[in-house]
Protein backbone atom coordinates (compact mmCIF):
# COMPACT_ATOMS: atom_id res chain seq x y z
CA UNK A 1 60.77 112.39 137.21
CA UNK A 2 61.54 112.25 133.50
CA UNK A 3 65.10 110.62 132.54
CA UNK A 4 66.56 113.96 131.19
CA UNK A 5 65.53 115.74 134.10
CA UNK A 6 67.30 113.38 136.62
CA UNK A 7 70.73 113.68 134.49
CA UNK A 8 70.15 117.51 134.52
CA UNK A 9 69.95 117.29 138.12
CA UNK A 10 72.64 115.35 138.92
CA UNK A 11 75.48 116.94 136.32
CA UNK A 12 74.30 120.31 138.09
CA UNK A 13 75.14 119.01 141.52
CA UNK A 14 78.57 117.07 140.24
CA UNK A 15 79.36 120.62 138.92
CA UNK A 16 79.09 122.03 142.37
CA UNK A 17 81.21 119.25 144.38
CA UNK A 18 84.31 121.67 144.03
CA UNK A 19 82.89 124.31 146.65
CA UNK A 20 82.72 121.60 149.31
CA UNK A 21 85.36 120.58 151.63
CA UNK A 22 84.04 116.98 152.48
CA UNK A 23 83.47 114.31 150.35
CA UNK A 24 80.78 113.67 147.88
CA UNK A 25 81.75 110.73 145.88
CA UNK A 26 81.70 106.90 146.86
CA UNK A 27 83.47 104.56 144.95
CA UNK A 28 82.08 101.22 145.94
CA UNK A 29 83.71 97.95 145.19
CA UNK A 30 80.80 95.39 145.61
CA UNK A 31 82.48 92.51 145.10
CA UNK A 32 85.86 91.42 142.66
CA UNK A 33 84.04 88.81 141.32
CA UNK A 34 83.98 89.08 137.80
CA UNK A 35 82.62 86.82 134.59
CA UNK A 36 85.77 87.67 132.68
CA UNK A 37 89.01 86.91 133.52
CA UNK A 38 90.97 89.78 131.90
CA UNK A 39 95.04 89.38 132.45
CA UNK A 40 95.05 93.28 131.66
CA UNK A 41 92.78 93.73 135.18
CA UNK A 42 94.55 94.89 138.87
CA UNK A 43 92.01 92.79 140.42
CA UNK A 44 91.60 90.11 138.92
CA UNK A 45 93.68 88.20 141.19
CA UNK A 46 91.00 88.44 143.83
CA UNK A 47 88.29 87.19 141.54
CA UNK A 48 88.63 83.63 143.41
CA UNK A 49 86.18 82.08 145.54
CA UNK A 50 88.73 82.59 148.83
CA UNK A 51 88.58 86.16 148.51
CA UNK A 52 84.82 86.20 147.76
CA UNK A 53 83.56 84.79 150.63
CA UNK A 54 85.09 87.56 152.58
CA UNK A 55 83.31 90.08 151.18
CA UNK A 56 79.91 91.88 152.40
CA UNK A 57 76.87 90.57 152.46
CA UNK A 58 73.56 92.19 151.45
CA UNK A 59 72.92 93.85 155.34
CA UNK A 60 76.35 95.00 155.54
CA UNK A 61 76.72 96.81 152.24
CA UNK A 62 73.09 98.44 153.36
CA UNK A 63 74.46 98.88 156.49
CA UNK A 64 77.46 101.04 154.57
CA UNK A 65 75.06 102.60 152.43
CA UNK A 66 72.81 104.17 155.23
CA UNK A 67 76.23 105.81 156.29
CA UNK A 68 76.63 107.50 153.40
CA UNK A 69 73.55 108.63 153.52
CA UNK A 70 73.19 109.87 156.64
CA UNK A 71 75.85 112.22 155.71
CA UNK A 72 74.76 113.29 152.87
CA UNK A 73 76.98 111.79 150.82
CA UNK A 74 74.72 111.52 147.46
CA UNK A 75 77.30 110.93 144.24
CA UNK A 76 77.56 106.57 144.54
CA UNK A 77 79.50 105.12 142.07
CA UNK A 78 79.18 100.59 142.19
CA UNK A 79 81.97 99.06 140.80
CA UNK A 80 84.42 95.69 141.11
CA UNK A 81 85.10 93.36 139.76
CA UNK A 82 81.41 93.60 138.02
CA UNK A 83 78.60 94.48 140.18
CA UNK A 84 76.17 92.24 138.52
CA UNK A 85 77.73 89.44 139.34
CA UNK A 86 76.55 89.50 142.78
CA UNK A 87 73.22 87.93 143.16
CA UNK A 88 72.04 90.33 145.18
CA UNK A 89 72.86 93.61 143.13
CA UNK A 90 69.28 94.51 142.13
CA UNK A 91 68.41 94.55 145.53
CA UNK A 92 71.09 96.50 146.57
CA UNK A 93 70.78 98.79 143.34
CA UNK A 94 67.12 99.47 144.53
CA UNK A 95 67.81 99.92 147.57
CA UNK A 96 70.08 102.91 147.00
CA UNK A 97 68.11 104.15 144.18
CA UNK A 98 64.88 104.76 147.15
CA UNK A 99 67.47 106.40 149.08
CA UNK A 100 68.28 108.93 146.20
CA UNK A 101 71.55 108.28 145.61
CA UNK A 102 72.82 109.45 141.95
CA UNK A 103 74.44 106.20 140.63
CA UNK A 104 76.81 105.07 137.99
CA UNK A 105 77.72 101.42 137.34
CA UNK A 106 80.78 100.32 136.04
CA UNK A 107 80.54 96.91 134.55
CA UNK A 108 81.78 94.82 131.35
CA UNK A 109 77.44 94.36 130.02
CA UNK A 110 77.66 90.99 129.68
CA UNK A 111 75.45 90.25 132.40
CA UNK A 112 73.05 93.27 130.96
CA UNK A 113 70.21 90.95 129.69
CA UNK A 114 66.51 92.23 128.46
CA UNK A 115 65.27 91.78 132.21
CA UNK A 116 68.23 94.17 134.00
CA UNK A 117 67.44 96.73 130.88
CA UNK A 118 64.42 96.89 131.42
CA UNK A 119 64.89 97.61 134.93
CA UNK A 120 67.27 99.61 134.57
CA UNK A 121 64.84 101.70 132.27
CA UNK A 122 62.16 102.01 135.17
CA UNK A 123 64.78 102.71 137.48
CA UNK A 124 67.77 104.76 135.59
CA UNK A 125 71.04 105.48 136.88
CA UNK A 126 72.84 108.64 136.15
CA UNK A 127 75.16 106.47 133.64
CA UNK A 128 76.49 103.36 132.90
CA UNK A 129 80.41 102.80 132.56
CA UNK A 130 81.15 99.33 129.72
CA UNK A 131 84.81 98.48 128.84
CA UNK A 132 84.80 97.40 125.27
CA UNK A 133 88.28 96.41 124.47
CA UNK A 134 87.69 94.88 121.44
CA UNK A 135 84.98 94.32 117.94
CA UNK A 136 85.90 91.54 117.17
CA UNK A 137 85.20 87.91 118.54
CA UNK A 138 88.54 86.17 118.56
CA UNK A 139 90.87 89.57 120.15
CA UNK A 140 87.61 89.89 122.61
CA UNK A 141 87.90 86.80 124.01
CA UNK A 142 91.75 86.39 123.71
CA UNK A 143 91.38 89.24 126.51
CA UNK A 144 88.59 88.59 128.74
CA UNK A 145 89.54 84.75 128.72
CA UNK A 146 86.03 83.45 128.70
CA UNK A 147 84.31 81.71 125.48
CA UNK A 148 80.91 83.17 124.70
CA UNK A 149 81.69 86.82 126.44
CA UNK A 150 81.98 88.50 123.32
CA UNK A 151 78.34 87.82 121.86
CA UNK A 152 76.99 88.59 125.49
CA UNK A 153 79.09 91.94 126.26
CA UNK A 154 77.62 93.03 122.64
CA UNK A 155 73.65 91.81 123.44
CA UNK A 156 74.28 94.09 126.95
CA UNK A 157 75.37 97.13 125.44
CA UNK A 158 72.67 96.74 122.41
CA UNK A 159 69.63 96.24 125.02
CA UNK A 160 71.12 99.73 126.71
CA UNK A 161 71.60 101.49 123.78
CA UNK A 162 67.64 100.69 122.53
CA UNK A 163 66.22 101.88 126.11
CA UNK A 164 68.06 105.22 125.91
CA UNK A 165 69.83 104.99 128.91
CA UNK A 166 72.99 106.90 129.40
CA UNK A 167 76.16 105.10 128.17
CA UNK A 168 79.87 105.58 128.51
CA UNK A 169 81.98 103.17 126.72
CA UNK A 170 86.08 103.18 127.54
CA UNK A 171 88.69 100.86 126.13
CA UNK A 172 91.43 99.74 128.10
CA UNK A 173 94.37 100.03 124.98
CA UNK A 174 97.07 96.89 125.25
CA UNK A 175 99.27 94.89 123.47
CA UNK A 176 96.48 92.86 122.54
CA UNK A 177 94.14 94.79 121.30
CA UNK A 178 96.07 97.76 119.62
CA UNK A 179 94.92 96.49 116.09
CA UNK A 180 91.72 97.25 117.15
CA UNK A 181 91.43 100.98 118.31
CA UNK A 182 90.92 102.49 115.40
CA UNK A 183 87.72 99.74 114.71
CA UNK A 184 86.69 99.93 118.19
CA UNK A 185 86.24 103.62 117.73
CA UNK A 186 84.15 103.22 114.85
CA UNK A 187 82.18 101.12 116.73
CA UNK A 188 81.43 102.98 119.16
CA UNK A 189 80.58 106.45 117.41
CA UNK A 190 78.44 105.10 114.97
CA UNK A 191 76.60 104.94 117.93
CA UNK A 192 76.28 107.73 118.85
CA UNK A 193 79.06 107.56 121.89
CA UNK A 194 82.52 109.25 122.35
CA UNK A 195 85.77 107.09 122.00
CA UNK A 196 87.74 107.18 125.18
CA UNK A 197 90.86 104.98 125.54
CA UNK A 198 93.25 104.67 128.57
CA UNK A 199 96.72 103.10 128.09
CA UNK A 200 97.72 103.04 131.54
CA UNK A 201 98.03 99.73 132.97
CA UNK A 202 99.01 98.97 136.88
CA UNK A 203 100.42 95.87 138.17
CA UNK A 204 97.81 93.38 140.02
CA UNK A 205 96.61 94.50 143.89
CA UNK A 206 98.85 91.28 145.07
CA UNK A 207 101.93 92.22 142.87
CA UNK A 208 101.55 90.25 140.15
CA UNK A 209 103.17 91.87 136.84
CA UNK A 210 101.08 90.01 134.45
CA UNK A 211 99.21 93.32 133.71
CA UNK A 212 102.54 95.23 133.46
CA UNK A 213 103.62 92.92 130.77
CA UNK A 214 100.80 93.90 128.13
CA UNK A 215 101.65 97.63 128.25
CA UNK A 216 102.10 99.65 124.98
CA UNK A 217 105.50 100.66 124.46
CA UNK A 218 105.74 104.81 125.47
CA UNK A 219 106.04 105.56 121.88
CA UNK A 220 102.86 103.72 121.32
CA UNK A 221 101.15 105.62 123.75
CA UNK A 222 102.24 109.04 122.56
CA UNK A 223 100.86 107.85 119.18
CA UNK A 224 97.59 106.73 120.60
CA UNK A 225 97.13 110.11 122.45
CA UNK A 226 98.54 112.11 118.90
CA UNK A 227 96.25 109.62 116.57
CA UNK A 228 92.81 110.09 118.87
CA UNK A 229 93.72 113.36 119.36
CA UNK A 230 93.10 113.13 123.33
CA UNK A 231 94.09 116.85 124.33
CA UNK A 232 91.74 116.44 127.52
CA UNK A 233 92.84 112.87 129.34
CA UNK A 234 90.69 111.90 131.99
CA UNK A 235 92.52 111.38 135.31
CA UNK A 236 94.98 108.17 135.69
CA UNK A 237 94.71 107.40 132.05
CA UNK A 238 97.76 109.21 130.16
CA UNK A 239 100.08 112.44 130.89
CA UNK A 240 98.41 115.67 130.65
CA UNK A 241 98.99 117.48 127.64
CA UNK A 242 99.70 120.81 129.11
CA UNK A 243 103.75 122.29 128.88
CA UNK A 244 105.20 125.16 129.57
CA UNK A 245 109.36 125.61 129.03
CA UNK A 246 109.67 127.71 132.29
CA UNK A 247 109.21 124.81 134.84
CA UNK A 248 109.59 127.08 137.37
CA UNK A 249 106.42 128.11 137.28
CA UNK A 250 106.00 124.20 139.18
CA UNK A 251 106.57 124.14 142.76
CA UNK A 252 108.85 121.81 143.86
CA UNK A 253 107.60 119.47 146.55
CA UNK A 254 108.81 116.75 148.91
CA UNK A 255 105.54 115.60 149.30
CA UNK A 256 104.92 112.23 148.38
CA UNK A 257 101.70 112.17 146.95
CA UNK A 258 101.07 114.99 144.47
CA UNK A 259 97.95 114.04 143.00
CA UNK A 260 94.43 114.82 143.82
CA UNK A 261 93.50 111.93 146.40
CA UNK A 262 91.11 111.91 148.68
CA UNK A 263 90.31 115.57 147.01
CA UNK A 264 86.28 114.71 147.08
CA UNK A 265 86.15 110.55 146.63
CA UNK A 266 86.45 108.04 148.45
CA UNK A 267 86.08 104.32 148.04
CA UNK A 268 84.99 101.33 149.61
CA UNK A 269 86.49 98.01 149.39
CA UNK A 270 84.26 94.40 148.84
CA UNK A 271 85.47 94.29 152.87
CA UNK A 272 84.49 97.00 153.49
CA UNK A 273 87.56 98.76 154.05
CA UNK A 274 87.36 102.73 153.54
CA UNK A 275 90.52 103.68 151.42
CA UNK A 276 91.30 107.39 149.19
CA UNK A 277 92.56 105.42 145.81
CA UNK A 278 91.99 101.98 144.35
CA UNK A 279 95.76 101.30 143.92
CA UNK A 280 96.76 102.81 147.92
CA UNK A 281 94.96 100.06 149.96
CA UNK A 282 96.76 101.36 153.44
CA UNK A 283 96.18 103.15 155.17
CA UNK A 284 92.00 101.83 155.38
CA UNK A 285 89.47 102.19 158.06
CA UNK A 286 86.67 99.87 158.22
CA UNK A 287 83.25 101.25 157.97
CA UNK A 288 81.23 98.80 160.04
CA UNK A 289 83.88 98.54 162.52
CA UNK A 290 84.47 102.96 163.68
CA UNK A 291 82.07 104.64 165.16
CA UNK A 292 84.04 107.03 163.40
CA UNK A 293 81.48 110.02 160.85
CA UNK A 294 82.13 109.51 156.83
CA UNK A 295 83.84 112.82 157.53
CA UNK A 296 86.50 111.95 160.65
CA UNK A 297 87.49 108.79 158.95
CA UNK A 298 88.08 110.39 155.69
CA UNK A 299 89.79 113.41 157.39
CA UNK A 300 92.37 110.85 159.15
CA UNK A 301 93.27 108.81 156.32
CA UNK A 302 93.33 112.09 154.44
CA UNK A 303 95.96 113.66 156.29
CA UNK A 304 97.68 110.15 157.24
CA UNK A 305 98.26 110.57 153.27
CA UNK A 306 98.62 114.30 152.71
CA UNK A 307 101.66 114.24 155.84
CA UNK A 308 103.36 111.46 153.96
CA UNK A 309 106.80 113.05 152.66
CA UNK A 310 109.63 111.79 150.55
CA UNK A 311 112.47 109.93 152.73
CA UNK A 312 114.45 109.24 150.07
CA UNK A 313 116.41 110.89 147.38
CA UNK A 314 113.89 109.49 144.63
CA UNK A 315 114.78 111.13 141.18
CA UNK A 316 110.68 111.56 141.75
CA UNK A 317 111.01 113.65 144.19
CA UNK A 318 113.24 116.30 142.45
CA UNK A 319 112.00 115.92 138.82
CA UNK A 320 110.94 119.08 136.87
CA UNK A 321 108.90 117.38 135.01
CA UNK A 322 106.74 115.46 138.05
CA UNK A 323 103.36 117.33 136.95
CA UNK A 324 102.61 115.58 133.42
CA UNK A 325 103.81 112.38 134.73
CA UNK A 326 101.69 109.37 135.29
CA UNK A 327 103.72 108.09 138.02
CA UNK A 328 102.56 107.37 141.86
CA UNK A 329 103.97 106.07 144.71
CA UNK A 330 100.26 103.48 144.78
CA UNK A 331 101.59 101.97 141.35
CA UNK A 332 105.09 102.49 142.31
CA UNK A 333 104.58 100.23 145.34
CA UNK A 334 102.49 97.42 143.38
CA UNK A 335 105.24 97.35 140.85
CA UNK A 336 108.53 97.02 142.46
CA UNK A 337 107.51 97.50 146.45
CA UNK A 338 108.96 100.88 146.70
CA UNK A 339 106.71 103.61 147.02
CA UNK A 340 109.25 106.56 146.57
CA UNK A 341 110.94 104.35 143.43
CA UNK A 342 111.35 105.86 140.28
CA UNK A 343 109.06 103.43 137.27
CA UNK A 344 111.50 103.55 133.65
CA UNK A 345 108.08 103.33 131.94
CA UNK A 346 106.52 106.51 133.20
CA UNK A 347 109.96 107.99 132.98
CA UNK A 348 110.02 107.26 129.25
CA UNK A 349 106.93 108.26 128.46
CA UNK A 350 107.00 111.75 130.11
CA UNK A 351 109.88 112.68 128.29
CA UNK A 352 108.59 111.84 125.47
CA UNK A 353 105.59 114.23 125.96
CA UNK A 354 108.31 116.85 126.88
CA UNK A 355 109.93 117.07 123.42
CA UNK A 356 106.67 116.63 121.99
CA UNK A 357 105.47 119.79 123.54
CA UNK A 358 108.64 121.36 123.43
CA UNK A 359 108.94 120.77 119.59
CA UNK A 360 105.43 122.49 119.64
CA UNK A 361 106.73 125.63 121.35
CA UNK A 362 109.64 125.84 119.38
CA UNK A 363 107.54 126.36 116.34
């Protein structure tokens, strides 16, 4: 089967996930090991040999992935952390590709070397996710911590980009790399690839607000979104661009997750821990522990989540303007403890898309 034809195939079937009730897409955390050491990156605190040696080993992640597809669960996305890093990942990458699963990887490149291209071009996935947060050498490796991951990262997304095989790149926009957007983005179109920058940052899975600390200011953000012209964010990067001055038109809702979780995804821990969202770690079921379908387990944490209502009287819960606001009570919790709290960041920021887009009306 011919390259194009396989991405054909597969964008045809992601197109059609909406008209099915169960889930389609697995997120799969194969390990939080990573070769960078990012201070921008929620996981990063677990990218420590304690918390490694907890994690699956090769049976038990084939174990997991002849659950999924038993139940036809087909859309597989491998993430971390970076999946190369595990020594085992080509097997496990083959493995699922000879079950048919349509795969994306998520990784940084730097571990993309002529050998993994090349396999990679026998054996493509549907796409490859690379973070490029920076152009330049010295701002590179300011972020990722690690001297020599700059020349590598760039050698990984050059042997991709010669094969032909699909490529997204994203930057991750901080406080130390903001100079850079505007070069990254020339970077990146020159070859051929559309700029997409997220300047959402979440404290660290343990609760450690080193991440927090290297957000853009909420003016900087607006500016980023108004410079880049990003009418169409992606989900869980910025506010959604879409106003209207009768808010009424919005439901109010005491429900304490509003967003779309657990709509058609799922993920998977490096434990193995089934969870709806990468920042909401409970409730979890464990896949190799229920005897428990994809389908029941999903349906119980689903509605464990769905049934979950405000207790408080959160300013969240009342606020008109709850729909084009980045907050949720998974980054809520990471950030102060408090699921139901009100974040001043996301508050300032929304409001500053509201007289944005009221300004806009107005004319």
């Amino acid at each position: 089967m011919e390259e194009i034809q396989y991405r054909d195939f597969s964008l045809k079937l992601h197109q059609k996930k909406w008209q099915k009730k169960n889930p389609v897409v697995a997120q799969f955390e194969l390990t939080f090991g990573c070769n960078m050491h990012c201070r921008h990156c929620y996981s990063n605190c677990y990218n420590n040999s304690e918390y490694l040696k907890r994690e699956l080993n090769t049976k038990e992640v084939i174990d997991i992935l002849d659950k999924l597809y038993k139940e036809g669960i087909f859309w597989l996305c491998f993430t971390g952390g970076d999946p190369l890093k595990r020594e085992d990942f080509i097997e496990i990458y083959s493995y699922a590709k000879k079950k048919g699963f349509i795969i994306t990887v998520f990784t940084n490149a730097a571990l993309i070397d002529k050998k993994i291209a090349d396999y990679f071009k026998r054996f493509p996935p549907f796409c490859i996710e690379i973070t490029l947060n920076a152009v330049t050498e010295k701002i590179y490796e300011e972020i990722s911590q690690v001297k020599g991951s700059f020349k590598l990262a760039l050698n990984g997304i050059e042997n991709l980009i010669k094969r032909d095989i699909s490529l997204k790149i994203k930057t991750q926009a901080t406080k130390q790399n903001y100079q850079e957007l505007d070069a990254i983005k020339e970077f990146i179109e020159k070859r051929g690839l559309k700029f997409r920058v997220s300047a959402i940052l979440n404290a660290c899975l343990n609760g450690d607000l080193t991440p927090v600390t290297l957000r853009l200011s909420p003016k900087k953000v607006l500016e980023i979104n108004e410079r880049f012209r990003l009418n169409s964010m992606q989900e869980d990067e910025m506010p959604n661009i879409k106003f209207s001055t009768d808010v009424a038109n919005q439901p109010p809702s005491d429900n304490l997750f509003r967003c779309a979780i657990g709509l058609d995804t799922f993920h998977i821990t490096p434990t193995g821990e089934m969870i709806l969202c990468t920042l909401v770690r409970e409730p979890s079921i464990n896949l190799l522990d229920t005897t428990a379908s994809i389908q029941e387990s999903h349906n119980r944490l689903l509605s464990e989540i769905r049934n979950k209502k405000f207790k408080t009287n959160s300013k969240c819960k009342t606020c008109l303007y709850w729909y084009l606001c980045s907050w949720c009570p998974g980054r809520a919790k990471l950030e102060i403890a408090d699921e139901e709290a009100p974040l001043s960041y996301f508050c300032k920021l929304t409001h500053l898309v509201v007289d944005l887009e009221r300004e806009r009306v107005d004319k």
